[in-house]
N, C-alpha and C. Protein backbone atom coordinates (compact mmCIF):
# COMPACT_ATOMS: atom_id res chain seq x y z
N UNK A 1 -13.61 25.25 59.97
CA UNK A 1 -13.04 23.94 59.70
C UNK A 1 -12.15 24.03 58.46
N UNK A 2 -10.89 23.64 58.83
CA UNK A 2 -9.67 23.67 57.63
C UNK A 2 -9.76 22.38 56.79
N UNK A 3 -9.94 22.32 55.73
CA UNK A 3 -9.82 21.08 55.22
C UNK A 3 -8.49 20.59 54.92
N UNK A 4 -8.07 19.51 54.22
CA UNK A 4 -6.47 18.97 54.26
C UNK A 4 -5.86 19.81 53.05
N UNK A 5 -6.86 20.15 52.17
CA UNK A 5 -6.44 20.78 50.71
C UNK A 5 -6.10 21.79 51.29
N UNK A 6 -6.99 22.77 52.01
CA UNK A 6 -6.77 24.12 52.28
C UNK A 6 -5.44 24.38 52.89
N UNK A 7 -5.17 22.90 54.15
CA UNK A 7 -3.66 23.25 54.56
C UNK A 7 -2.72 22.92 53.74
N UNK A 8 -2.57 21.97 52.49
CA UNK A 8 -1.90 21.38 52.10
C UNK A 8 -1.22 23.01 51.20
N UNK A 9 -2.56 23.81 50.41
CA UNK A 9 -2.11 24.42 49.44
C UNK A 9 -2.46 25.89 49.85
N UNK A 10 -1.67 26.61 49.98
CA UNK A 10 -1.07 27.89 49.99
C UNK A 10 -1.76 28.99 49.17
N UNK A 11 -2.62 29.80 49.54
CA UNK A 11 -3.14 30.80 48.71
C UNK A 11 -2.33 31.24 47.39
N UNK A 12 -1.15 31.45 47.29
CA UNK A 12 -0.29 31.54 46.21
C UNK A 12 -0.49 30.69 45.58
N UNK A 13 -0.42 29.10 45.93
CA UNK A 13 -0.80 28.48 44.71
C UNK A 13 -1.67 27.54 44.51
N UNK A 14 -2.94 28.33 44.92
CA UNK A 14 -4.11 28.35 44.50
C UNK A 14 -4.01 29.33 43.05
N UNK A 15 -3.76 30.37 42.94
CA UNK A 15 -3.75 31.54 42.21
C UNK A 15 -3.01 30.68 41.31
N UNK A 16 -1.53 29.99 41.35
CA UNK A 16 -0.95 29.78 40.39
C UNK A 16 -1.55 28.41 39.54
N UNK A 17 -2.19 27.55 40.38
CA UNK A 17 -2.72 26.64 39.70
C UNK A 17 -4.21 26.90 38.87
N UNK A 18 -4.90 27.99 39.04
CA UNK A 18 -6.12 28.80 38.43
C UNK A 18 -5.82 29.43 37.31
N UNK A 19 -4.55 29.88 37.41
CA UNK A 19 -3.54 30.85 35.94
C UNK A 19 -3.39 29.62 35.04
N UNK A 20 -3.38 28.44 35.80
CA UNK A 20 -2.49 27.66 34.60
C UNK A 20 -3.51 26.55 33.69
N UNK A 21 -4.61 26.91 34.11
CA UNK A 21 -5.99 26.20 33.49
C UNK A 21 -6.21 27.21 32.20
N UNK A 22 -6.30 26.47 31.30
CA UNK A 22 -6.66 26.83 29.54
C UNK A 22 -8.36 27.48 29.87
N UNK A 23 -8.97 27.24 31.20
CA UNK A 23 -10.46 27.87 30.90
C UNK A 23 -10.79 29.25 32.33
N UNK A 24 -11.21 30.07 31.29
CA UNK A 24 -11.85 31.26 32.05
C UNK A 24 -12.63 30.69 33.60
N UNK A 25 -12.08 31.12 35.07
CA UNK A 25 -12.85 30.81 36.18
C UNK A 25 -12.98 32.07 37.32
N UNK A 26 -13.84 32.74 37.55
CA UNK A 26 -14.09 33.83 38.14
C UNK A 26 -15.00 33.12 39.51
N UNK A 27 -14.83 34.04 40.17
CA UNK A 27 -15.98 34.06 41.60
C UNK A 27 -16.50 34.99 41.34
N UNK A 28 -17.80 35.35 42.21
CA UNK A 28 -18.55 36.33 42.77
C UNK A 28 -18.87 35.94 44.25
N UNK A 29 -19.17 37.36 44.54
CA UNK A 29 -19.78 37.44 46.01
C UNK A 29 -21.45 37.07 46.00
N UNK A 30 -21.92 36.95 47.14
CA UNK A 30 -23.72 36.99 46.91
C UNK A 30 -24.47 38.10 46.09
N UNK A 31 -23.39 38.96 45.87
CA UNK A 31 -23.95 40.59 44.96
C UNK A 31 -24.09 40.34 43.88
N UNK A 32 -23.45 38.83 43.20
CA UNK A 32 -22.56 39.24 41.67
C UNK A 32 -21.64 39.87 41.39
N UNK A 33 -20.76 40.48 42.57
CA UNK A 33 -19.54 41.43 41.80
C UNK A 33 -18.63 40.06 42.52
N UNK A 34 -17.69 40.39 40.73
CA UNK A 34 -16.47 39.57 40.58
C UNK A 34 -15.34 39.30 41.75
N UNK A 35 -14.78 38.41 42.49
CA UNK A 35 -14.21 38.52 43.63
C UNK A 35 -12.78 38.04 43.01
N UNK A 36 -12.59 36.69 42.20
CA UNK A 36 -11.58 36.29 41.38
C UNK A 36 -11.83 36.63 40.09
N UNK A 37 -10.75 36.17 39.32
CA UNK A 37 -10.76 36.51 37.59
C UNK A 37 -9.52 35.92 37.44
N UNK A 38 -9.71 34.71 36.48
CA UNK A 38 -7.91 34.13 36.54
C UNK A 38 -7.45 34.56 35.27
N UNK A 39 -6.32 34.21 35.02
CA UNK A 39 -5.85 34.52 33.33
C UNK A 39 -6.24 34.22 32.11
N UNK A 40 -6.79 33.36 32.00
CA UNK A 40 -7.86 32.88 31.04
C UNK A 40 -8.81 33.59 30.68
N UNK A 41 -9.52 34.03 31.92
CA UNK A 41 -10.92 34.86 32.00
C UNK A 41 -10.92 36.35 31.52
N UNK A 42 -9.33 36.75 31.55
CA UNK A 42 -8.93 38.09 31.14
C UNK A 42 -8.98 37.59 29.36
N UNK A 43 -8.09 36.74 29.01
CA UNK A 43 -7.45 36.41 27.66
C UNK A 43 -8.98 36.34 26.47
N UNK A 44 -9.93 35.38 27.10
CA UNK A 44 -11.36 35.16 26.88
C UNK A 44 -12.17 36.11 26.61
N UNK A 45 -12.27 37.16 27.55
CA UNK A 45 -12.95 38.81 27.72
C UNK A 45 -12.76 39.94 27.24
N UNK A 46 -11.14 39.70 27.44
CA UNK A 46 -10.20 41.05 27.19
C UNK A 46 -10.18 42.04 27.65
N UNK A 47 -10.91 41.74 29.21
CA UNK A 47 -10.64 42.60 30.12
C UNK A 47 -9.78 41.96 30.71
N UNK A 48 -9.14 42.91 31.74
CA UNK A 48 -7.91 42.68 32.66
C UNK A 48 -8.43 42.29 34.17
N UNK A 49 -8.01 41.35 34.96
CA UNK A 49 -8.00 40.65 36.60
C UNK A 49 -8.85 42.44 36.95
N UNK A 50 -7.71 43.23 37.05
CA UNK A 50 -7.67 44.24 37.82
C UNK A 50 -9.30 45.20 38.11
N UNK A 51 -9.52 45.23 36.25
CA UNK A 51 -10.93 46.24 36.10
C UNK A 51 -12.17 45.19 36.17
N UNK A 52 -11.69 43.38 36.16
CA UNK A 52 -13.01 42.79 36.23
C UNK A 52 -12.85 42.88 37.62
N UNK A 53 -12.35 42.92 38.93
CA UNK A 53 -12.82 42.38 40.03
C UNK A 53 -13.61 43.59 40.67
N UNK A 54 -14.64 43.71 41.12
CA UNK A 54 -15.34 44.20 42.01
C UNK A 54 -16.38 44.86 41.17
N UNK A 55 -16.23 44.60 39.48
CA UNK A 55 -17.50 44.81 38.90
C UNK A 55 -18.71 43.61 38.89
N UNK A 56 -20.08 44.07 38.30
CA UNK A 56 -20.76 42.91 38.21
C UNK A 56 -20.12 41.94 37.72
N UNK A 57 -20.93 40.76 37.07
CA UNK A 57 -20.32 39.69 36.25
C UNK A 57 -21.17 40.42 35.05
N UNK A 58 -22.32 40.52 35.27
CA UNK A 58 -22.74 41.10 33.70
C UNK A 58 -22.11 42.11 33.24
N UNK A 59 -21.75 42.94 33.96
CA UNK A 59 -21.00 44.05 33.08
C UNK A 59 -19.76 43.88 32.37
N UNK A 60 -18.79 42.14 32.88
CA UNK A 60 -18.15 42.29 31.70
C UNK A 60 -18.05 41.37 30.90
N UNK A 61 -19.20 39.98 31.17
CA UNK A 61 -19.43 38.76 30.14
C UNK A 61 -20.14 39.52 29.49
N UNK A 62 -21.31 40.11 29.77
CA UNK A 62 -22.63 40.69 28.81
C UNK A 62 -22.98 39.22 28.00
N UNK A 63 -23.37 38.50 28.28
CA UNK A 63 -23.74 37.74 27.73
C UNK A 63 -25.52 37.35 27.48
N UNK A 64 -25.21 36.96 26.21
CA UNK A 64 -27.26 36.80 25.63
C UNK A 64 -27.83 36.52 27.17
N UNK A 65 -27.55 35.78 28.15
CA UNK A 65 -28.29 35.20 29.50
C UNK A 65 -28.26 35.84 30.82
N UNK A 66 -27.55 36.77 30.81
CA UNK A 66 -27.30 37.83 32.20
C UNK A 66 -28.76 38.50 32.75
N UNK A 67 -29.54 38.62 31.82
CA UNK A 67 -30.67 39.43 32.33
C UNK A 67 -31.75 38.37 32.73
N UNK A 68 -31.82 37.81 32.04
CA UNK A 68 -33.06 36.88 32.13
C UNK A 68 -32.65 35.81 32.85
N UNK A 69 -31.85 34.64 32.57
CA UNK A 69 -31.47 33.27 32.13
C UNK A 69 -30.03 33.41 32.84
N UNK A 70 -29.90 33.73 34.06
CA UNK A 70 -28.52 34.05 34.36
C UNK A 70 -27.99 32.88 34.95
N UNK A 71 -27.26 31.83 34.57
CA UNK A 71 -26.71 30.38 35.36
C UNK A 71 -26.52 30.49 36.66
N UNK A 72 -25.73 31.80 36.64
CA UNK A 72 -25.49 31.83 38.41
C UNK A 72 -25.75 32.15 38.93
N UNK A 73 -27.05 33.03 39.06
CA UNK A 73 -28.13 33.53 39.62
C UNK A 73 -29.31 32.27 40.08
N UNK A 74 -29.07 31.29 39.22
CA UNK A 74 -30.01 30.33 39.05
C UNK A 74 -29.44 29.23 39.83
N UNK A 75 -28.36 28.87 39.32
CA UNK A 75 -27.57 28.33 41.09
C UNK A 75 -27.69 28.39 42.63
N UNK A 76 -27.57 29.95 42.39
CA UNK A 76 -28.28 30.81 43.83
C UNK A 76 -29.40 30.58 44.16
N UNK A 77 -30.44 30.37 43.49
CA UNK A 77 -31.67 30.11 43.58
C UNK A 77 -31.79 29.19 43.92
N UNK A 78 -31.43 27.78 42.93
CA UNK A 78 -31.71 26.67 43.36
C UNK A 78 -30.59 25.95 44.23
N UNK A 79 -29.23 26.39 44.14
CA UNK A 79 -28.27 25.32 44.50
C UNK A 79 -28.14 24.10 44.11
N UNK A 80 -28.05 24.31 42.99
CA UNK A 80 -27.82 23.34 41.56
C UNK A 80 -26.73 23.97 40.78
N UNK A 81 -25.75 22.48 40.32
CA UNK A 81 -24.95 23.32 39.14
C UNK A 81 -25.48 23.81 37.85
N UNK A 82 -24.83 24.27 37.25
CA UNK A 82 -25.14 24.02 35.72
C UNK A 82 -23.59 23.25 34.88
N UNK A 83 -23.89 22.78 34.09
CA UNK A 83 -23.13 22.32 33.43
C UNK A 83 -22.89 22.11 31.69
N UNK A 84 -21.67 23.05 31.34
CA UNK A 84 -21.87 23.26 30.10
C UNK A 84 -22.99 23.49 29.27
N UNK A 85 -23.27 24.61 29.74
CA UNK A 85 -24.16 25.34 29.04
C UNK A 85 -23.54 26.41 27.99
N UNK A 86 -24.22 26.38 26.74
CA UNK A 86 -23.47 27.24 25.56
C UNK A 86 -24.55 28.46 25.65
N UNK A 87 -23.55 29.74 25.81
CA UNK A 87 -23.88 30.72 25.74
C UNK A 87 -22.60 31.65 24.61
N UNK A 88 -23.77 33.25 24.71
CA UNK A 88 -22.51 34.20 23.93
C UNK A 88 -22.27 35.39 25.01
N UNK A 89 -21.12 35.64 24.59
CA UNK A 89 -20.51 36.90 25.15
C UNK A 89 -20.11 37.83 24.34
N UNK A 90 -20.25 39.32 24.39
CA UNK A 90 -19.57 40.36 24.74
C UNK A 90 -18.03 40.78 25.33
N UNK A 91 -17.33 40.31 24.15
CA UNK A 91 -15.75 40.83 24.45
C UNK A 91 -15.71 42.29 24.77
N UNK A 92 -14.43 42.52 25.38
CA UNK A 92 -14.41 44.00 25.51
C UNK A 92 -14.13 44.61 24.57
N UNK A 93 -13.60 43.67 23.14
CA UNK A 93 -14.09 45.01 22.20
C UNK A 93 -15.15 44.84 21.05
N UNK A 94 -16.29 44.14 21.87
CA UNK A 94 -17.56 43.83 20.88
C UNK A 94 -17.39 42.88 20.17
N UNK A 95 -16.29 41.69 19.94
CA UNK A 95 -16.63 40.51 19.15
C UNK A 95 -17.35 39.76 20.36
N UNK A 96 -18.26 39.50 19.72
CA UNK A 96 -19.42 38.04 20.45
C UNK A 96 -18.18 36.62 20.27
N UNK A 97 -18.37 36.04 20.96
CA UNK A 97 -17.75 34.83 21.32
C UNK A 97 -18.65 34.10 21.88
N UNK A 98 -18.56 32.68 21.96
CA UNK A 98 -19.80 31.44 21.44
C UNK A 98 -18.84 31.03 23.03
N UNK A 99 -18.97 30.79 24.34
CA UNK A 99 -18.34 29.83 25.15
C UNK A 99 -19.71 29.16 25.84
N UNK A 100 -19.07 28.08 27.07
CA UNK A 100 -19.87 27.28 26.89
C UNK A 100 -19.36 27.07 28.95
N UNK A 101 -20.59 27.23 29.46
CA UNK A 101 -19.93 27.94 31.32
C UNK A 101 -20.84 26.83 31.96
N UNK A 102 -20.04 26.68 33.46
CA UNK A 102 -20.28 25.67 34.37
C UNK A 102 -20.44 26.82 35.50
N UNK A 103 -21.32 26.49 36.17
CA UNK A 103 -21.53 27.92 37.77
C UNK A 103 -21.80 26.30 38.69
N UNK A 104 -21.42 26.88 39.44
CA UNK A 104 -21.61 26.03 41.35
C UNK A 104 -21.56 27.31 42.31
N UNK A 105 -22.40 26.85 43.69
CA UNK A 105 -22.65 27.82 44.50
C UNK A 105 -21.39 27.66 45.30
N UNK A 106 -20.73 28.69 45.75
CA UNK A 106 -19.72 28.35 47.47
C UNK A 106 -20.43 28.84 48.90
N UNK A 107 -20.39 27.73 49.40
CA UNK A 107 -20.92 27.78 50.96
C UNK A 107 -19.98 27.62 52.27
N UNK A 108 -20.84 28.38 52.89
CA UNK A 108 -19.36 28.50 54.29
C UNK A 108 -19.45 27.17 54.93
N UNK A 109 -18.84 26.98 56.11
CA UNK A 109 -19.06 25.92 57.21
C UNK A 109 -20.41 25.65 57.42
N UNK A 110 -21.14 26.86 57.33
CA UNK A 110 -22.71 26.35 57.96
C UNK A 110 -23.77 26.20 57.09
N UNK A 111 -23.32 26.19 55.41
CA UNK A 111 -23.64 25.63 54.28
C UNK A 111 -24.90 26.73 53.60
N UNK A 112 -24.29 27.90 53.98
CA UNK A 112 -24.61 29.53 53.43
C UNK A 112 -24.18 29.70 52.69
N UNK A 113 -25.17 29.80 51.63
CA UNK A 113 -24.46 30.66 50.05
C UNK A 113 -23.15 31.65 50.63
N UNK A 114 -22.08 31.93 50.08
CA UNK A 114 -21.67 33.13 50.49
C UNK A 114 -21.32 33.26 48.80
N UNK A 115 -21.42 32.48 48.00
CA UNK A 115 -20.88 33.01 46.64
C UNK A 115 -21.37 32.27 45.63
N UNK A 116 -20.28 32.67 44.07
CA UNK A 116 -20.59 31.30 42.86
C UNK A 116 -18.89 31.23 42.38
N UNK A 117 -19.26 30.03 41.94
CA UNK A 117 -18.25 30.04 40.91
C UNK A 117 -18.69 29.95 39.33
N UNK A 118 -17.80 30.66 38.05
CA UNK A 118 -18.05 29.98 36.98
C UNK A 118 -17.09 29.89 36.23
N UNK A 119 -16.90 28.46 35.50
CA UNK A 119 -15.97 28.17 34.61
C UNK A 119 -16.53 28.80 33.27
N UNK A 120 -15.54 28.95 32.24
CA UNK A 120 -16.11 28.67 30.93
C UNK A 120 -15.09 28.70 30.10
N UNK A 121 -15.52 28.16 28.89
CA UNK A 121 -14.42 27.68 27.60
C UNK A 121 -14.87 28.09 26.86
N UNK A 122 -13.70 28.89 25.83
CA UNK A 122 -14.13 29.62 24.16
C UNK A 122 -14.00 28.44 23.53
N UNK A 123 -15.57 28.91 22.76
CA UNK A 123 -16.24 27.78 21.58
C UNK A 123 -15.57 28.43 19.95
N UNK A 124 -14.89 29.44 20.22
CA UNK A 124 -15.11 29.91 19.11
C UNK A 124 -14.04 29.10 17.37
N UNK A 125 -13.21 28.60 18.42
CA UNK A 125 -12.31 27.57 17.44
C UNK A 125 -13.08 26.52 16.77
N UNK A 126 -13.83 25.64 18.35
CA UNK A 126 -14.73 24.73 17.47
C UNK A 126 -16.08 24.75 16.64
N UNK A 127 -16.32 25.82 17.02
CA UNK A 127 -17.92 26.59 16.36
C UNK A 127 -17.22 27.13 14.63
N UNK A 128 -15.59 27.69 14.63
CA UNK A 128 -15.20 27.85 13.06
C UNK A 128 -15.14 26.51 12.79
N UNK A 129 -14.65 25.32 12.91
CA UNK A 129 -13.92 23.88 11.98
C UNK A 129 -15.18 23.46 11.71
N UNK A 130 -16.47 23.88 13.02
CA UNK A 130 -17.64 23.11 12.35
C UNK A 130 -18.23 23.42 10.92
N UNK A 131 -18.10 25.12 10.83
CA UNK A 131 -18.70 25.81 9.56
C UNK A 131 -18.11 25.16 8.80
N UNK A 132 -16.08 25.57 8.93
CA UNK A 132 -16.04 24.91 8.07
C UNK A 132 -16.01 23.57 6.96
N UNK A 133 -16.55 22.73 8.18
CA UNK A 133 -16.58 21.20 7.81
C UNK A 133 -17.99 21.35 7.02
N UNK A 134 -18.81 21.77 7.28
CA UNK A 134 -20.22 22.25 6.97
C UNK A 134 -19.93 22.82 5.25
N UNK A 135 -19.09 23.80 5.10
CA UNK A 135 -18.56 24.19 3.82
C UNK A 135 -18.16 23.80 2.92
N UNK A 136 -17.28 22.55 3.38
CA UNK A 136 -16.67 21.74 2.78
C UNK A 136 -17.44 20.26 2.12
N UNK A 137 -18.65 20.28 2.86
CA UNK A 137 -19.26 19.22 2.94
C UNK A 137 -21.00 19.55 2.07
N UNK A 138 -21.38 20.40 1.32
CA UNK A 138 -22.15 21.08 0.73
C UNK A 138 -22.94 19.57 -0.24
N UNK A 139 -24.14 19.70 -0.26
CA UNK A 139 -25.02 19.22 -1.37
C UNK A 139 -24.56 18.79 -2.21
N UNK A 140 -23.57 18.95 -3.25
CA UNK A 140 -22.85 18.78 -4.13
C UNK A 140 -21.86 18.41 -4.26
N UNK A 141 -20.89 18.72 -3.21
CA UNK A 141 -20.02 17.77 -2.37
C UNK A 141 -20.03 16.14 -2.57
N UNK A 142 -20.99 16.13 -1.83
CA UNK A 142 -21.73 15.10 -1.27
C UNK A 142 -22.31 14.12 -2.60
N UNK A 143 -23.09 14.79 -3.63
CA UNK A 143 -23.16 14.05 -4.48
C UNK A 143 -22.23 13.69 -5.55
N UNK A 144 -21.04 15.03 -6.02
CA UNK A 144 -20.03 14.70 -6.69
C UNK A 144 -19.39 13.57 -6.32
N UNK A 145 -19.08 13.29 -5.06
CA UNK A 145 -18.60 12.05 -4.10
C UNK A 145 -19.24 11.04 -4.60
N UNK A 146 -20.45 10.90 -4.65
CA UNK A 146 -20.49 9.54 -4.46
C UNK A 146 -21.04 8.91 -6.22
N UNK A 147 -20.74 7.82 -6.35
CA UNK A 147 -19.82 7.23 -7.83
C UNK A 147 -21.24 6.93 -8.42
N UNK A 148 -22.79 6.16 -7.50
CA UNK A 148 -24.20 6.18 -8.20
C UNK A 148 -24.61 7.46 -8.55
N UNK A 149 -24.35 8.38 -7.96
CA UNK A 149 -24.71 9.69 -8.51
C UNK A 149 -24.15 10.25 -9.60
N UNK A 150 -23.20 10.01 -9.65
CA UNK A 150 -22.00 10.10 -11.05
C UNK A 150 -22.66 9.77 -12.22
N UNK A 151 -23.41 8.66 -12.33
CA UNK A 151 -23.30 7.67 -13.62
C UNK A 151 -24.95 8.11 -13.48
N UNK A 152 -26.11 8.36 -12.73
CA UNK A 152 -27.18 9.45 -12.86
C UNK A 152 -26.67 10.48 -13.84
N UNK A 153 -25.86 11.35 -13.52
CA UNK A 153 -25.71 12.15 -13.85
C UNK A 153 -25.09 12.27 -15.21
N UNK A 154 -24.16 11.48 -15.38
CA UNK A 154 -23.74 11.38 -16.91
C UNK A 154 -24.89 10.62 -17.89
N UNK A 155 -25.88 10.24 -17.17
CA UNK A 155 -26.96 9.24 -17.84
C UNK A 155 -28.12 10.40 -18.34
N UNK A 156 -28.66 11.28 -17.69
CA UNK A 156 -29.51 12.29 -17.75
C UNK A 156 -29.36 12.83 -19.25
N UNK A 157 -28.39 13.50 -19.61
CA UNK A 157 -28.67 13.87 -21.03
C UNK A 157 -28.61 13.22 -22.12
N UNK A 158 -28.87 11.64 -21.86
CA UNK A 158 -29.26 10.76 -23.07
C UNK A 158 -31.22 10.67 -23.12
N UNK A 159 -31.71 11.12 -21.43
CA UNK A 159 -32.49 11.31 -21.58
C UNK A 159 -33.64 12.41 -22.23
N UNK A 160 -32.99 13.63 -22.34
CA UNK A 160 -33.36 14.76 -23.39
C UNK A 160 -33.96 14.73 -24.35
């Protein structure tokens, strides 16, 4: 069964509208090896379309949850999404990166797993502004700021 999307849009640009999304989205088969990998997912990883497809998915997220706690394994299982879940990864050249992944199962006509999908987005921009808002915002900060604490404080060494 063809749906209207499927005739409407052209395998080409499917591909081109997947390139042009700001977030990492890969497939797998029922194995776990990678079937898509869009441009994002390369930029994110720093592996390339070419060497992620037909490897596992763990072998090139490596992420803290692949072994145990795997989203899309757990999808498979249950046929449930997940949704924005924050995890870390394993770049290809060893910086950990903080993203944050969505998995859904794909089913044929007769509503058979045949795959997954997973999105995900680098946290790592907003995981720095938080520190550094966090940095900026220190104990002391906080009390230099505010004007009752001030006049505490200039008051204290009359108490001596």
């Amino acid at each position: 069964m063809t749906t209207l999307v499927e005739k409407m849009l052209p395998p080409a640009h499917a591909q081109t509208i997947l390139d042009s999304v700001a977030d990492g989205v890969f497939t797998v088969d029922e194995k776990m090896r990678i079937t898509y990998f869009n441009r994002a997912a390369e930029k994110i990883t720093g592996v390339s379309r070419e060497e992620a497809i037909g490897q596992y998915c763990f072998e090139i997220l490596r992420a803290n949850v692949c072994e145990r706690t795997c989203s899309l394994r757990c999808s498979f299982e249950t046929g449930k999404q997940t949704i924005n879940r924050h995890v870390n990864i394993l770049r290809a050249d060893g910086k950990q990166i903080p993203i944050s992944i969505s998995t859904a199962v794909l089913r044929d006509d007769n509503g058979n797993i045949v795959g997954g999908v997973e999105t995900f987005r680098d946290l790592s921009t907003l995981e720095e502004l938080q520190k550094e808002i966090k940095r900026a915002y220190t104990f002391e900060d906080i009390v230099a700021k505010n004007h009752q604490m001030l006049k505490i404080f200039d008051f204290l060494p009359n108490l001596a």
